[in-house]
Protein backbone atom coordinates (compact mmCIF):
# COMPACT_ATOMS: atom_id res chain seq x y z
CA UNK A 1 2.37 -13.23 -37.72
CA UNK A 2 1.41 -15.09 -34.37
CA UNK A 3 0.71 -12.62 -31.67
CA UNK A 4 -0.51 -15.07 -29.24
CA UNK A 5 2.07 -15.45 -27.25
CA UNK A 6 2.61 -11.74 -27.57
CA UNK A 7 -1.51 -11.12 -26.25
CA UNK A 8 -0.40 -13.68 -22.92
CA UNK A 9 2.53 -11.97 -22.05
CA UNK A 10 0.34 -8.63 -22.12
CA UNK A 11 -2.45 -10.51 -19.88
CA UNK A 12 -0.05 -11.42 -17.20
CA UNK A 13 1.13 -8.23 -17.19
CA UNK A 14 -1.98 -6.75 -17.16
CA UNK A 15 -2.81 -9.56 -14.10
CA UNK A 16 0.27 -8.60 -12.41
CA UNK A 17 -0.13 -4.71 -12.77
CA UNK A 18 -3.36 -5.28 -10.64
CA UNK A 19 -2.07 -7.79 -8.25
CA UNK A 20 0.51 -5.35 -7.35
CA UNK A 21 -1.90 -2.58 -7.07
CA UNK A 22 -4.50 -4.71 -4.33
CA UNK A 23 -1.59 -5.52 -2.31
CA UNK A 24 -0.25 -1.75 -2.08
CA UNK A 25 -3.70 -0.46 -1.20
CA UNK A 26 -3.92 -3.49 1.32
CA UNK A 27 -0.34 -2.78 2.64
CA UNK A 28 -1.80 1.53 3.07
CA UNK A 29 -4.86 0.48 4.47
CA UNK A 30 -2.73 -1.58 7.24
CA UNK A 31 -0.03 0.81 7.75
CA UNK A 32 -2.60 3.29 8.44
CA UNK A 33 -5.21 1.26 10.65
CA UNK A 34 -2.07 0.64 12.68
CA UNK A 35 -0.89 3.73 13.18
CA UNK A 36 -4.38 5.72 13.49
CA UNK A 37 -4.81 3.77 16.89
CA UNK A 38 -4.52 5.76 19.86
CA UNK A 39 -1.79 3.89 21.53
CA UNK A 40 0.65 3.75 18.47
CA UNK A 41 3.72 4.80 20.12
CA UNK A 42 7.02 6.58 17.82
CA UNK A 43 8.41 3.18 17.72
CA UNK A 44 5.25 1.42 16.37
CA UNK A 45 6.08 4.77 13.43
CA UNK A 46 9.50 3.71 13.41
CA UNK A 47 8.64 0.23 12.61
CA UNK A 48 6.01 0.44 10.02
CA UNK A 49 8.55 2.90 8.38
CA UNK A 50 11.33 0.52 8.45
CA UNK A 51 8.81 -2.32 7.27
CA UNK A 52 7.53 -0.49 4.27
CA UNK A 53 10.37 1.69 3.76
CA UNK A 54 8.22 4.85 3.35
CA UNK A 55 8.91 8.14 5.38
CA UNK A 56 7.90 8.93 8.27
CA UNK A 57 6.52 11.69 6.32
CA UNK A 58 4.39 9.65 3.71
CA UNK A 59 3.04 8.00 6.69
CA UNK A 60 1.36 11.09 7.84
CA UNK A 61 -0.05 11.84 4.96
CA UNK A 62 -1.25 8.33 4.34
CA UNK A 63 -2.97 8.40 8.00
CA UNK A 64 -4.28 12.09 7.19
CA UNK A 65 -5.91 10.52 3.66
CA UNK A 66 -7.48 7.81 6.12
CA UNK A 67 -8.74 10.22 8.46
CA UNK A 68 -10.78 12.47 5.75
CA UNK A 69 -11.80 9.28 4.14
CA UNK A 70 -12.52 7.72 7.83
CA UNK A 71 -11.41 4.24 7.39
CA UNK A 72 -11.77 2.32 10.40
């Protein structure tokens, strides 16, 4: 039995898993930076909500984590 192409399939899902995972933490760490500024206005909310297509709701608790953890 040849596994090899069975042990690359599991690499580039392996590769893939963590691409997807840098670009979501990238994607929360820029949602939040842009709404943690003190001029973000409900429409900047509006629009990062429509862009990512998370709640207004997980947006608040994204920019609370940020807060306790103090990313600027």
């Amino acid at each position: 039995m040849d596994l090899t192409k069975t042990e690359l399939a599991l690499q580039r899902h392996r590769d893939a898993v963590a691409a997807l995972d840098a670009a979501r933490a990238d994607l929360e760490t820029e949602a939040a930076a842009a709404l943690r500024s003190g001029d973000a206005t409900p429409e900047d909310w509006a629009r990062v909500a429509r862009l990512t297509g998370w709640s207004e709701k997980e947006l608040r608790r994204l920019v609370a984590a940020a807060d306790s953890l103090d990313l600027r």
